[in-house]
C-alpha atoms as a PDB file:
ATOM      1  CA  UNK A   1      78.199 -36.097   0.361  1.00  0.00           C
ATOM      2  CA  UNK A   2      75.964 -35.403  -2.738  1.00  0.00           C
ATOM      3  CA  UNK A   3      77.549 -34.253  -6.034  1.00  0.00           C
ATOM      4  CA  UNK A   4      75.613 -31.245  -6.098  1.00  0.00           C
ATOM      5  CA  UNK A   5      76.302 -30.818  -9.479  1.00  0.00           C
ATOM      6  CA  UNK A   6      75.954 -33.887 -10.663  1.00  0.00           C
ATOM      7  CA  UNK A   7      72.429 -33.686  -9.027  1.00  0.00           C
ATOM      8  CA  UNK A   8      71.582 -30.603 -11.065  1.00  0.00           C
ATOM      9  CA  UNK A   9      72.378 -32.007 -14.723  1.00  0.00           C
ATOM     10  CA  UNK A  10      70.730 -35.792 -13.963  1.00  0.00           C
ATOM     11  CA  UNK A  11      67.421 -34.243 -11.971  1.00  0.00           C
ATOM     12  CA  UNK A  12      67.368 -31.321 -14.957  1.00  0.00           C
ATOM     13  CA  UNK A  13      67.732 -34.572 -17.530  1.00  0.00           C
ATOM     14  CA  UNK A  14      65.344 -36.914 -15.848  1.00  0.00           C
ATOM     15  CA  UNK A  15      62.217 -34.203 -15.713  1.00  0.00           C
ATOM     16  CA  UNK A  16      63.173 -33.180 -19.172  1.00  0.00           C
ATOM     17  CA  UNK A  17      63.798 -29.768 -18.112  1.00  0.00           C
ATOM     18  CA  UNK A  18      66.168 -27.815 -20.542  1.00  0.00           C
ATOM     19  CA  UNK A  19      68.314 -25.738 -18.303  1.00  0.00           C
ATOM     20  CA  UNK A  20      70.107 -22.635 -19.993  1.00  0.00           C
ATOM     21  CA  UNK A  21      73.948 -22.853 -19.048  1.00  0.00           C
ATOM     22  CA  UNK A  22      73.616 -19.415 -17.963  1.00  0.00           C
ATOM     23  CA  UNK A  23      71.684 -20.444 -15.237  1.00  0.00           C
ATOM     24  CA  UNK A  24      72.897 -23.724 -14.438  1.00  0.00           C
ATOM     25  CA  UNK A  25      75.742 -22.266 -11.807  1.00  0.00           C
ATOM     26  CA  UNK A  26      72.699 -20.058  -9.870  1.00  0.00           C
ATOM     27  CA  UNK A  27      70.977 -23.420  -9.882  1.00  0.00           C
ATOM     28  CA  UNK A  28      73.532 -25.425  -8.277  1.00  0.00           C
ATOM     29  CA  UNK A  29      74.027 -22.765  -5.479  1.00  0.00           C
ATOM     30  CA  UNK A  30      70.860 -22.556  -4.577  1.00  0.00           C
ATOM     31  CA  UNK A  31      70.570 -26.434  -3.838  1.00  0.00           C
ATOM     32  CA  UNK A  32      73.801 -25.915  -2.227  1.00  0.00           C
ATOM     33  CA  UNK A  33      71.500 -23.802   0.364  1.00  0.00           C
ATOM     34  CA  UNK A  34      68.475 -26.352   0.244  1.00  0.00           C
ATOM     35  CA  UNK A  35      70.991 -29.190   1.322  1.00  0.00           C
ATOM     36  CA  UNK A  36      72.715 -27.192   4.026  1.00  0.00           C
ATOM     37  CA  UNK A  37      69.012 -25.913   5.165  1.00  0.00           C
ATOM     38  CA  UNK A  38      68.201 -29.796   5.102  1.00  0.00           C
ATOM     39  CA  UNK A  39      71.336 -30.990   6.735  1.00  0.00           C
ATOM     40  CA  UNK A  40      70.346 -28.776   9.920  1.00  0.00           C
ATOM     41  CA  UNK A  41      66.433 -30.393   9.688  1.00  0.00           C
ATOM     42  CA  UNK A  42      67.581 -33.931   9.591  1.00  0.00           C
ATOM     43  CA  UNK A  43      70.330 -33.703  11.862  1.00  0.00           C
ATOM     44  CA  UNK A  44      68.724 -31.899  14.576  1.00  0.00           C
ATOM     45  CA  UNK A  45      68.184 -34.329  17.582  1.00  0.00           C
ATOM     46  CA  UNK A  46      64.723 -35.182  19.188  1.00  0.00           C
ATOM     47  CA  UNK A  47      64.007 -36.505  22.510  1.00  0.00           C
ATOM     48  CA  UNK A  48      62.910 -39.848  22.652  1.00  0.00           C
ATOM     49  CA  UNK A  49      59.429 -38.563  23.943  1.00  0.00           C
ATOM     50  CA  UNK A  50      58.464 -36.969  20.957  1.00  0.00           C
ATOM     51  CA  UNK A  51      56.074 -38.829  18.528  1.00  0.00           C
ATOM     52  CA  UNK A  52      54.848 -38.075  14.721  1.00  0.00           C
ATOM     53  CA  UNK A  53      52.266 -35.970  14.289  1.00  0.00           C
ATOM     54  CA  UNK A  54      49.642 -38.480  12.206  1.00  0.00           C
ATOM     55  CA  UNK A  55      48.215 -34.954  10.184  1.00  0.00           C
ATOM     56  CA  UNK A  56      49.942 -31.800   9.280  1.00  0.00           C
ATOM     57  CA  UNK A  57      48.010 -28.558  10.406  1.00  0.00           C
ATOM     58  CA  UNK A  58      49.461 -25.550   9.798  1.00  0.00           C
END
């Protein structure tokens, strides 16, 4: 599993984005959320039938 955290402060440094350490624990819960909310996308099981859609049309 991803060190959430971690994630935060080397994403925040890489994009040079200054991030107040006010905010920083608001920040890491909410990707907390995105990465559970992911975890349920990537894990979720498709039948074999199913193919890629070759264009995205909402």
């Amino acid at each position: 599993m991803i060190n959430i955290e971690e994630y935060v402060d080397r994403t925040a440094e890489l994009i040079n984005l200054p991030l107040d350490p006010e905010h920083r624990p608001g920040v890491v819960v909410n990707f907390e959320r995105i990465a559970a909310i992911a975890q349920l996308v990537t894990e979720f099981p498709l039948p074999q039938a199913i193919e890629a859609a070759p264009v995205f049309e909402p």
